[in-house]
Structure formats: C-alpha cells, structure tokens
Protein backbone atom coordinates (compact mmCIF):
# COMPACT_ATOMS: atom_id res chain seq x y z
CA UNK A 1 27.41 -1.75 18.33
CA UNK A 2 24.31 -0.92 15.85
CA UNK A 3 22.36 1.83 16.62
CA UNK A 4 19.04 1.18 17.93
CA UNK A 5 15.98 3.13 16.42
CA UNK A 6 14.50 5.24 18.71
CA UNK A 7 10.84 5.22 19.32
CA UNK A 8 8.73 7.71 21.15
CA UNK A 9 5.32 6.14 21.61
CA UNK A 10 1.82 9.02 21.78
CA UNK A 11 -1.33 7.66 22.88
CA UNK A 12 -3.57 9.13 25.37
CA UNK A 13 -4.50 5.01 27.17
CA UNK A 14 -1.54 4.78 29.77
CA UNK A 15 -2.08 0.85 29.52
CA UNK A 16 -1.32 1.22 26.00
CA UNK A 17 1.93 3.43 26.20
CA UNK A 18 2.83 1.04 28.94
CA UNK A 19 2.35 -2.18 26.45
CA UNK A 20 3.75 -0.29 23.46
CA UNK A 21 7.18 0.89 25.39
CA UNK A 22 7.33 -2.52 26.64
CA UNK A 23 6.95 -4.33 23.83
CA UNK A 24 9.45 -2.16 22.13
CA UNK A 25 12.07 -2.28 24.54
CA UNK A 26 12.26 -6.21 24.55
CA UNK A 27 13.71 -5.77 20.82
CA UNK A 28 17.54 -5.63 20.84
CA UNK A 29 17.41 -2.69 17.83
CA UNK A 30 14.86 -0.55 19.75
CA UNK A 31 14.30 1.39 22.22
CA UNK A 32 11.29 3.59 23.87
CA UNK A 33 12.25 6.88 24.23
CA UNK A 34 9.60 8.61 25.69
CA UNK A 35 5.45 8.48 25.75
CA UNK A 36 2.81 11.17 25.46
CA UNK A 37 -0.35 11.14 26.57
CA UNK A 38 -1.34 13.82 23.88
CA UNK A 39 0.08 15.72 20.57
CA UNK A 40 1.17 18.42 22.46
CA UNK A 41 3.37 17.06 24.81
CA UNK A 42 4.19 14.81 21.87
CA UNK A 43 5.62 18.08 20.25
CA UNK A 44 8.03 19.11 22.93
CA UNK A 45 9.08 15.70 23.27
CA UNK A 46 10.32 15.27 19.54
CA UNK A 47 11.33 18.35 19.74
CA UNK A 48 13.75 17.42 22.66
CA UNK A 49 14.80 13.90 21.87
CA UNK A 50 14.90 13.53 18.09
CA UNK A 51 13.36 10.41 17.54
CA UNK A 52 13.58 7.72 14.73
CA UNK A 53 9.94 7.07 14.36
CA UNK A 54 6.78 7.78 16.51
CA UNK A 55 3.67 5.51 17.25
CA UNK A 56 1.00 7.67 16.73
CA UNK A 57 -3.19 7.07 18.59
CA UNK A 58 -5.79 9.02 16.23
CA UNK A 59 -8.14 9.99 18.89
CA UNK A 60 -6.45 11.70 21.67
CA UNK A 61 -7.27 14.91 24.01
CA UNK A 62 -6.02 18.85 23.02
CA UNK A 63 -5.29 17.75 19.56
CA UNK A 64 -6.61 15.03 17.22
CA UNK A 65 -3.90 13.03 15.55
CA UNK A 66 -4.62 13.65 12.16
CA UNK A 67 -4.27 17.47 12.64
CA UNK A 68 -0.78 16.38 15.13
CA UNK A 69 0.13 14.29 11.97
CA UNK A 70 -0.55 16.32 8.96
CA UNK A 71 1.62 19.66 10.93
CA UNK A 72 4.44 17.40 11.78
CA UNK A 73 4.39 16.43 8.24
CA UNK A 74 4.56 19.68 7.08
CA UNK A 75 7.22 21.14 9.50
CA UNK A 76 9.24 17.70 10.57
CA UNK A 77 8.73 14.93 8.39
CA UNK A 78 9.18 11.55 9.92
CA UNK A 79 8.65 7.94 10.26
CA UNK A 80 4.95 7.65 11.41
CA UNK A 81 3.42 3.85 12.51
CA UNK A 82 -0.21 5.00 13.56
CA UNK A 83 -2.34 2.85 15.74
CA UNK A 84 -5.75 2.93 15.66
CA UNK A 85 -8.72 1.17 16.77
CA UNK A 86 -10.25 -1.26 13.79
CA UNK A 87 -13.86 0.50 13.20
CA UNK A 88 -15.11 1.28 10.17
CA UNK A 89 -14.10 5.16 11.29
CA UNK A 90 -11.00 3.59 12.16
CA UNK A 91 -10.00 2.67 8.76
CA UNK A 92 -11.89 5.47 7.04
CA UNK A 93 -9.55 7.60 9.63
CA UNK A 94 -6.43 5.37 8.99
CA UNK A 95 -6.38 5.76 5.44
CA UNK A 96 -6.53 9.92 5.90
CA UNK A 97 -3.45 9.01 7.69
CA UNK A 98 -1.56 7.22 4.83
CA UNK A 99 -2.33 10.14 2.66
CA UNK A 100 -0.82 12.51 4.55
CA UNK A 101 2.43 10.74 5.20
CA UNK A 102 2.15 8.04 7.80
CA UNK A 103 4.25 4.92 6.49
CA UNK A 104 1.80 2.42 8.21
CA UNK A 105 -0.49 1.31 10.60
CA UNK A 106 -1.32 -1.30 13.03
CA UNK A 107 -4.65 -1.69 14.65
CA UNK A 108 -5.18 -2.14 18.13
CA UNK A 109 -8.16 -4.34 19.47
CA UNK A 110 -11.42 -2.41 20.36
CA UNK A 111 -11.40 -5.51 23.70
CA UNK A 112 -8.49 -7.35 25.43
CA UNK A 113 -6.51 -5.04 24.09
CA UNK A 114 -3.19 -5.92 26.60
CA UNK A 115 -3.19 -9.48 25.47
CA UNK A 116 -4.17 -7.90 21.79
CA UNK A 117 -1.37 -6.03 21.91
CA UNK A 118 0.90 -8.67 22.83
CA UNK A 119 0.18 -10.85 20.41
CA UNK A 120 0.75 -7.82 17.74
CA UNK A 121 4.22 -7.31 19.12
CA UNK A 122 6.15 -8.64 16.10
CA UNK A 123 3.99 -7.19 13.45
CA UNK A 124 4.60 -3.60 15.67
CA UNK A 125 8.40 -3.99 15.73
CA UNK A 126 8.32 -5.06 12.46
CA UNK A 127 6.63 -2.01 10.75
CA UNK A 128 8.62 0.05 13.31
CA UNK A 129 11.63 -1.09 11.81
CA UNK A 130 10.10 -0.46 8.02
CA UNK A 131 9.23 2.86 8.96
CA UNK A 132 12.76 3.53 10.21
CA UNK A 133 14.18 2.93 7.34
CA UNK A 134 11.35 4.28 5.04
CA UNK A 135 11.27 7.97 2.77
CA UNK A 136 9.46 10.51 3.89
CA UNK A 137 8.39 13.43 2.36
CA UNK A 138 7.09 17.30 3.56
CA UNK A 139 3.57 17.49 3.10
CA UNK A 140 2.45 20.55 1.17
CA UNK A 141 0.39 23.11 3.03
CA UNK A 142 -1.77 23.16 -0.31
CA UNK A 143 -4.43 20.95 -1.24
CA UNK A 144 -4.60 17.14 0.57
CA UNK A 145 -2.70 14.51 -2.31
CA UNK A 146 -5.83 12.81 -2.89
CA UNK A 147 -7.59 16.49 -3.50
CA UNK A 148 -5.08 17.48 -5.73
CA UNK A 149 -4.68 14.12 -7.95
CA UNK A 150 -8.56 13.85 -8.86
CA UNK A 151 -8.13 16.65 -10.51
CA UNK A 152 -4.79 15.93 -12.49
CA UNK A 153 -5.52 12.90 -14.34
CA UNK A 154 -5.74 13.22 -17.85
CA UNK A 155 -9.15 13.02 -19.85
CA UNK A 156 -7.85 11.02 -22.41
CA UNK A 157 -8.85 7.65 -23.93
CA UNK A 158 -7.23 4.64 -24.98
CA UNK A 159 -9.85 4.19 -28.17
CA UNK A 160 -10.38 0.71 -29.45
CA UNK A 161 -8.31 -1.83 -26.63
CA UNK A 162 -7.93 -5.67 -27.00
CA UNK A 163 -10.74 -6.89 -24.03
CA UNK A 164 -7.78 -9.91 -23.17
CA UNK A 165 -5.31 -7.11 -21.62
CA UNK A 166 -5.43 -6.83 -17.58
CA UNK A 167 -3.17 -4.73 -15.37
CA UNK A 168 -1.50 -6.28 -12.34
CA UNK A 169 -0.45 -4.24 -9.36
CA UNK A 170 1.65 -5.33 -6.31
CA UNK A 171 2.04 -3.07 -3.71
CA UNK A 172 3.12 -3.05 0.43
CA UNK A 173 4.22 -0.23 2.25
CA UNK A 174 3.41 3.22 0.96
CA UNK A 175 1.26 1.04 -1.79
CA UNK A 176 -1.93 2.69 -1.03
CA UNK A 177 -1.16 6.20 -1.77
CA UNK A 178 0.82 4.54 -4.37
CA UNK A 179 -1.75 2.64 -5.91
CA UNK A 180 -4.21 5.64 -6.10
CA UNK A 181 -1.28 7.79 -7.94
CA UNK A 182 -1.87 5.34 -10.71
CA UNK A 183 -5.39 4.36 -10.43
CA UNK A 184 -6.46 8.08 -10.88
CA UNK A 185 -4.31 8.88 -14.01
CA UNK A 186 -5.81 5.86 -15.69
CA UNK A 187 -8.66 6.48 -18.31
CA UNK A 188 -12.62 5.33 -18.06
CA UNK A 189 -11.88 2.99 -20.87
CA UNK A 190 -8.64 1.48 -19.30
CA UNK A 191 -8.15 -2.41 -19.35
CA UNK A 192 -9.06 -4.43 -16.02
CA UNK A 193 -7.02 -3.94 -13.30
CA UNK A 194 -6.45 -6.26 -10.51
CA UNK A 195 -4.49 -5.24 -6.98
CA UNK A 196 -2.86 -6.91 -4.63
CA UNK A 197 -2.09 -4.18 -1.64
CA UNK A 198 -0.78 -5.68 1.84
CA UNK A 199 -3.75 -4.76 3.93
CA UNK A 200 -5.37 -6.34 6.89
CA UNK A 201 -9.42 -7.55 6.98
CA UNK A 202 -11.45 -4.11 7.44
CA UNK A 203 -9.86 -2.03 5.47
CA UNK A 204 -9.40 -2.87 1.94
CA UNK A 205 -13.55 -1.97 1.97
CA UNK A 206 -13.25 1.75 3.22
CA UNK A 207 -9.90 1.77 0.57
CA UNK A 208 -11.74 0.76 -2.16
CA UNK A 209 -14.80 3.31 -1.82
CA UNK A 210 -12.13 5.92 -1.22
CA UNK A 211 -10.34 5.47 -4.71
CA UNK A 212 -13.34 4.77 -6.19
CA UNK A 213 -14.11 8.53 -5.56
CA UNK A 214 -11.26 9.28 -6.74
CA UNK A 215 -10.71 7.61 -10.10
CA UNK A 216 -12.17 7.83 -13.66
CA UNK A 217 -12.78 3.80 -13.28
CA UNK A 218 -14.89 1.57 -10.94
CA UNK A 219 -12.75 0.60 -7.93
CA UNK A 220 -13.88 -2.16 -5.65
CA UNK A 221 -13.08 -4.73 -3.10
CA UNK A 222 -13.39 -8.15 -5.43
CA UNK A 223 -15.92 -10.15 -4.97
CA UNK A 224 -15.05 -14.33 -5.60
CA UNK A 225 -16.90 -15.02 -9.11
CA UNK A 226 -17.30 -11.62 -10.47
CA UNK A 227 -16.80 -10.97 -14.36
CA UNK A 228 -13.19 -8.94 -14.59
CA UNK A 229 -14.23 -6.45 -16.62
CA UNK A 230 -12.52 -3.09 -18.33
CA UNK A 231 -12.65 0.13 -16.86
CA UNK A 232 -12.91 -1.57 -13.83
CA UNK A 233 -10.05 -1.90 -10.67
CA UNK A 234 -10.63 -4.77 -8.26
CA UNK A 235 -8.71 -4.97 -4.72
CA UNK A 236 -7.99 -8.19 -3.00
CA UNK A 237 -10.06 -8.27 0.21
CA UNK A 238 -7.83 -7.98 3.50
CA UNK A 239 -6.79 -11.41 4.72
CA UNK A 240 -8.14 -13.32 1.25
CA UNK A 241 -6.06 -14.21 -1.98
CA UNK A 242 -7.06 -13.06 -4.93
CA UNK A 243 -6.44 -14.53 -8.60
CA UNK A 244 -7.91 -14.39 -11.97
CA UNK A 245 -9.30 -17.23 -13.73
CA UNK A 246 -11.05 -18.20 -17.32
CA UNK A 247 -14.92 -18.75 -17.70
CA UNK A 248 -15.20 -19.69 -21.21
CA UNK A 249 -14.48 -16.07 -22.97
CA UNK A 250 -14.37 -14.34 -19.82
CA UNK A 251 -11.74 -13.37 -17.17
CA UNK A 252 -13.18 -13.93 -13.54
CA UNK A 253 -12.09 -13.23 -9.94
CA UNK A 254 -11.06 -15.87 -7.66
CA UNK A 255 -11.28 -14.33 -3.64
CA UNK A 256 -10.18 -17.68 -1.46
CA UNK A 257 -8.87 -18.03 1.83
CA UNK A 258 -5.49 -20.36 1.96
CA UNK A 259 -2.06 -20.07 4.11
CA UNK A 260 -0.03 -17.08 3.90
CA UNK A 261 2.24 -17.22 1.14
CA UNK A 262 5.53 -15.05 1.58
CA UNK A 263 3.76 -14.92 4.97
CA UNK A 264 1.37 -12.04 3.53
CA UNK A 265 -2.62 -13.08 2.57
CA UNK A 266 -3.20 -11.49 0.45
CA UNK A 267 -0.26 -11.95 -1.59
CA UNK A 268 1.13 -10.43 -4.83
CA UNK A 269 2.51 -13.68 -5.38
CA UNK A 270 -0.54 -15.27 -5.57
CA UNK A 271 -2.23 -12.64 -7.98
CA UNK A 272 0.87 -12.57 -9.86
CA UNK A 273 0.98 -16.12 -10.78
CA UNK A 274 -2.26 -16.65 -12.05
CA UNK A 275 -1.78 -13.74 -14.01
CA UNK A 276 1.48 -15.48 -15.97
CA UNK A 277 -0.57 -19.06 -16.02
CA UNK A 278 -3.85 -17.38 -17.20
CA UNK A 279 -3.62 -13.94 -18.91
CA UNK A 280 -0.06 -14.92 -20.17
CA UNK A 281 1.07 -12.03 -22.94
CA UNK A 282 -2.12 -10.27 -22.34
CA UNK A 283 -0.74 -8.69 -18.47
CA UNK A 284 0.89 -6.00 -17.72
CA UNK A 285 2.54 -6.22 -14.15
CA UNK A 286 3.29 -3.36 -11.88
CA UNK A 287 5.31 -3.59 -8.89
CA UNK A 288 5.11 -0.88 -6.73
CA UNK A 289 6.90 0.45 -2.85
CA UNK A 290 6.85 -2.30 -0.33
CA UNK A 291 8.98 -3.95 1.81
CA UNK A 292 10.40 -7.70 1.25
CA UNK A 293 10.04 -9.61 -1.79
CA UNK A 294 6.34 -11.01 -2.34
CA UNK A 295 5.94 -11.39 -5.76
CA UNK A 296 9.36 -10.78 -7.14
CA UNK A 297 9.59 -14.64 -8.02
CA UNK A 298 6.19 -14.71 -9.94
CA UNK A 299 6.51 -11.05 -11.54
CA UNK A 300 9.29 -13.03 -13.52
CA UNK A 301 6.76 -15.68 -14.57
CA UNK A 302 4.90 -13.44 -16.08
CA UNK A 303 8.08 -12.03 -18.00
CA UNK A 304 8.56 -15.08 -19.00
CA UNK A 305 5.03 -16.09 -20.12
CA UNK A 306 5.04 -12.79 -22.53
CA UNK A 307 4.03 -10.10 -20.04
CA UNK A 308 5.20 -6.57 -20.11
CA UNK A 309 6.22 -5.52 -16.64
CA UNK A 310 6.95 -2.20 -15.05
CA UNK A 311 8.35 -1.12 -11.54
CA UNK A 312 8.61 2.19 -9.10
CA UNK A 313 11.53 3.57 -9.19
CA UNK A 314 13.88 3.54 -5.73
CA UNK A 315 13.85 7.55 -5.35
CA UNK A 316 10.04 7.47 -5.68
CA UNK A 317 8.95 4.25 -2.97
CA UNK A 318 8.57 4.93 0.30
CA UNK A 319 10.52 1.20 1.00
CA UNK A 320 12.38 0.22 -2.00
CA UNK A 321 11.86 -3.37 -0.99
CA UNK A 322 9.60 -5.51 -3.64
CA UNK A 323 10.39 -3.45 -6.71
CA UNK A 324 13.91 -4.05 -6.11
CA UNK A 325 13.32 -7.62 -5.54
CA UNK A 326 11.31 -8.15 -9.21
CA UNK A 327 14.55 -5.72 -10.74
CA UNK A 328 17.09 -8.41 -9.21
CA UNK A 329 15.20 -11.61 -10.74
CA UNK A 330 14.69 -9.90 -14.41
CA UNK A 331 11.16 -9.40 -13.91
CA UNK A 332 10.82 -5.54 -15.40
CA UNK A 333 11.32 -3.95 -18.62
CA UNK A 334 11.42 -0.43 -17.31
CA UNK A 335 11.74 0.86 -14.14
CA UNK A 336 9.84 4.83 -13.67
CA UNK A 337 9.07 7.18 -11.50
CA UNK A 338 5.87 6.75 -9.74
CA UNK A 339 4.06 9.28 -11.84
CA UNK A 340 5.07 8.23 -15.02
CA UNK A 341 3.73 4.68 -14.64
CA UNK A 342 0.00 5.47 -15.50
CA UNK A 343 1.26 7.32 -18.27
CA UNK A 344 3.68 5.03 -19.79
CA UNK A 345 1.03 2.09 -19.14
CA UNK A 346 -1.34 4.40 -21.20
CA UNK A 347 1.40 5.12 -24.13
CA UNK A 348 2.26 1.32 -24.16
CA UNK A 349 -1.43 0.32 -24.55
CA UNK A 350 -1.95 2.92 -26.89
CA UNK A 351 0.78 1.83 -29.20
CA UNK A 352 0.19 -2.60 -28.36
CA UNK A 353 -4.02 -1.74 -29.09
CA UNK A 354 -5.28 -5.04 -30.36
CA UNK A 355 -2.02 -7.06 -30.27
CA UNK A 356 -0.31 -9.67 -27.39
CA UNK A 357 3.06 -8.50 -26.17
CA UNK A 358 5.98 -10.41 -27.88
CA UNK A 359 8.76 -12.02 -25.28
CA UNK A 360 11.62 -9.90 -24.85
C-alpha cells in the first residue's frame, strides 16, 4: 500500500480547516492529520505528528504566519503550500513567503469562499502533492535571500552586445525565487529577457515591482505591444500568454489570452516557441525548477533553430520536473547549478558578442 502524505492544515477560519481537511481527505494519497487554529498550536502539533507538508493562512491570531514560517524554516524545514487571500497585500505577502521557503501557494477567495474552495480542490491536492515531494532548504538566520542577493551581483558589463540576442526563462515551482537568483546577477546592459513563471492573475504585478527592486535591469509585467528592449526583463502577466514578435527591426511583446496549453496560461511553451520561430539563433533559453513538462517540447525547437540553451541543475530545483523534461528531449547544452547560470549566460555572451550561435 503507498504511503499517503500527511497534511496538517493551520488557519485560524474553522470553515476553512473544515473545507481544507475535507477536501484533502477525499484524495486516496492524502490524508489530514490535524488543524490549527494558530502557529502556536501549529508548533506542538508538528512537533507531535511529523507531518509531510502543512497548509499554511498568513494572517492568523498569537503569531503571524510569516514569522510561524520563516522560524520553522530555520529550525524544521518543510513542505509549505500557503494560502492566502488574493489582495494586493496578499500577493505582496505571498511572495515574502516564497522567499523564505514556502514551495507554493494557493489563494483562497476574499467571498464564497466554501464553494471557492471547492472548486480549488484539485489545484490544492495538486501542489500538496508537489510540495511533498519538493527540496527544501534551512533558512539562514542572516539576512532575508532577496536582502542578501541585491547586494551580490556583480557590477560588471557585457560591453558592446548584438541588440538581436534575447534571454528566455521558463520557470514553475520554486521559479520565482529562482528567477530573481538570475535576474539580479545579470548586468544593466544585459540583452532582453523574457519570463514565463507559472503564476496566477494578481500576482505577477506585485512580482515584477519586487525584482525590479532588486535587479540592475528594468523588470516588469509585459505589456501586449511594447518594444523588447535590452537591459530590460519582461514577465508574462498571470493568466495571459506571452510571445515575442518582429516589428520591422524591432522585437515586440505579444500578451494574449488563448486556452491553456500544457494546461498552464501562461505557458513556457508558448514563449518558448515563438522564441525558436522568431529570434531563432539569437535566444538563449533557460529552463529553470518546476514541476511537469511545459516547455520541454519547444525548448528543443529552439535547439534546433540555433539557440543556445541552459537548465537548473536537479540538486539545485526545488521540483526537478521541467528541467529534466527539456534534458530528456535534447533541448540543453549545459546543465548548472542555479547560481552559475547568470554567470555562465554572462561568460557566453561575453565570448558570442556580435555573432548568432552556430547549431550544435
């Protein structure tokens, strides 16, 4: 008989602990353990039953869960899902969360939230089941990740770049901290990049302003139309695909609505194909930690249309899911470390200044 992953759900709403445990329990590789009302009975509760992963509220009584989060991630590292109310604080919040070690979120409706809830059930036992099988890692006691990496990327500069060259990122679970290990080691006069990161509306905003405080280049949400410029990162909006398309002499940024593909929207795949059909030898494509396979297939497009590709490395993803996917179809040149990929994207650009990528 398989083990089932055992969940202990904290929230301080009994209807929600009630809908969570219940919605847990109808899975045949789950099971509700316990639920807390608040952190602190939270903490005698792990302490007691040992859980596989938690579902974590952010604004509970006698402890708020980012302070609960960031000490268990210091002194027990595990599988966090948070759940969190979709506000603007709520994904400002959220995205605090990711940074100190929560694998994902899902985010609960501010009304109807039983028959929201309901309706959320796979996506919950899905990430649940991510997160159970996810990496986690202690959480330093000194300064926050996001503290510590605006300070650590290197002030150098590429010099005199072909304009043509664009960076492609794909990225799912664990992608946004990820993505921001990469984005902030790139320098001011970097190429264009472009990033797909699985993300639901209302939060890709508050993610973009967030890097964009963190990084030596221009980070925003893409806007449909918009000039792709260098020294310049542009995320696809939450629940919109995003491509890249020629306007004469210039790259632009194509934000459209459409059916899920790989059932994510946005999706890699999506980016990733436009990038082999339009920016052909000129890309450089990064996968990065996420579960499944979205973009695998079109990652090897772009091999094959003259790209040079790059993905994480297994001991570095939180889910070694999508960069093992793009390994498997041929798709990569070199597979790193997450925090040698900015720098071996900057030696590589350094070295290819002025000059398409030949096939290999």
């Amino acid at each position: 008989m398989t083990k089932k992953t055992r969940v202990i759900v904290v929230d301080d709403s009994a209807l929600v602990r009630g809908l969570l445990a219940e919605i847990i329990d109808r899975e045949a590789d789950m099971t509700c353990i316990g639920a807390a009302a608040d952190p602190l009975v939270a903490r005698e509760m792990i302490r007691d039953l040992n859980p596989d992963v938690i579902t974590l509220d952010v604004e509970m009584p006698r402890m708020d869960g980012l302070d609960f989060l960031a000490r268990l991630m210091r002194l027990r590292p595990m599988p966090v899902v948070m759940v969190s109310t979709l506000t603007e604080r709520g994904a400002d919040v959220t995205l605090k969360a990711l940074e100190l070690g929560a694998v994902d979120f899902v985010s609960k409706p501010k009304i109807g939230v039983a028959d929201g809830l309901r309706q959320l059930g796979a996506d919950i036992t899905e990430k649940i089941r991510t997160a159970a099988r996810a990496r986690v890692s202690r959480l330093s006691a000194a300064a926050p990740p996001a503290a510590a990496a605006a300070t650590s990327a290197p002030a150098v500069s590429l010099g005199r770049l072909s304009t043509e060259k664009i960076i492609f990122i794909g990225a799912s679970t664990g992608g946004t901290e990820a993505t921001r290990e990469v984005l902030v080691n790139l320098p001011p006069d970097s190429p264009a990049v472009m990033i797909t990161q699985h993300m639901p509306p209302g939060f890709t905003r508050s993610y973009a302003a967030r890097l964009n405080g963190l990084a030596r280049i221009r980070v925003a949400e893409a806007s449909d139309g918009e000039r792709v410029l260098p020294g310049h990162a542009y995320i696809a909006p939450g629940g919109l695909h995003l491509s890249v398309e020629r306007s004469g002499a210039n790259y632009i940024a194509r934000v459209q609505d459409g059916e899920p593909v790989n059932r994510h929207k946005p999706s890699v795949e999506v980016l990733f194909n436009s990038a082999a059909r339009v920016v052909g030898r000129n890309a450089l494509g990064v996968m990065l930690t996420g579960m499944g396979a979205d973009g695998a297939k079109a990652m090897r497009t772009m091999r094959d249309a003259g790209s040079w590709n790059l993905a994480q490395d297994e001991a570095s993803c939180v889910v070694f899911g999508m960069p093992r996917e793009a390994i498997a179809h041929g798709a990569t040149h070199e597979v790193l470390p997450l925090g040698k990929i900015a720098p071996r994207l900057i030696e590589w650009l350094r070295s290819n200044a002025g000059v398409s990528t030949s096939r290999v």
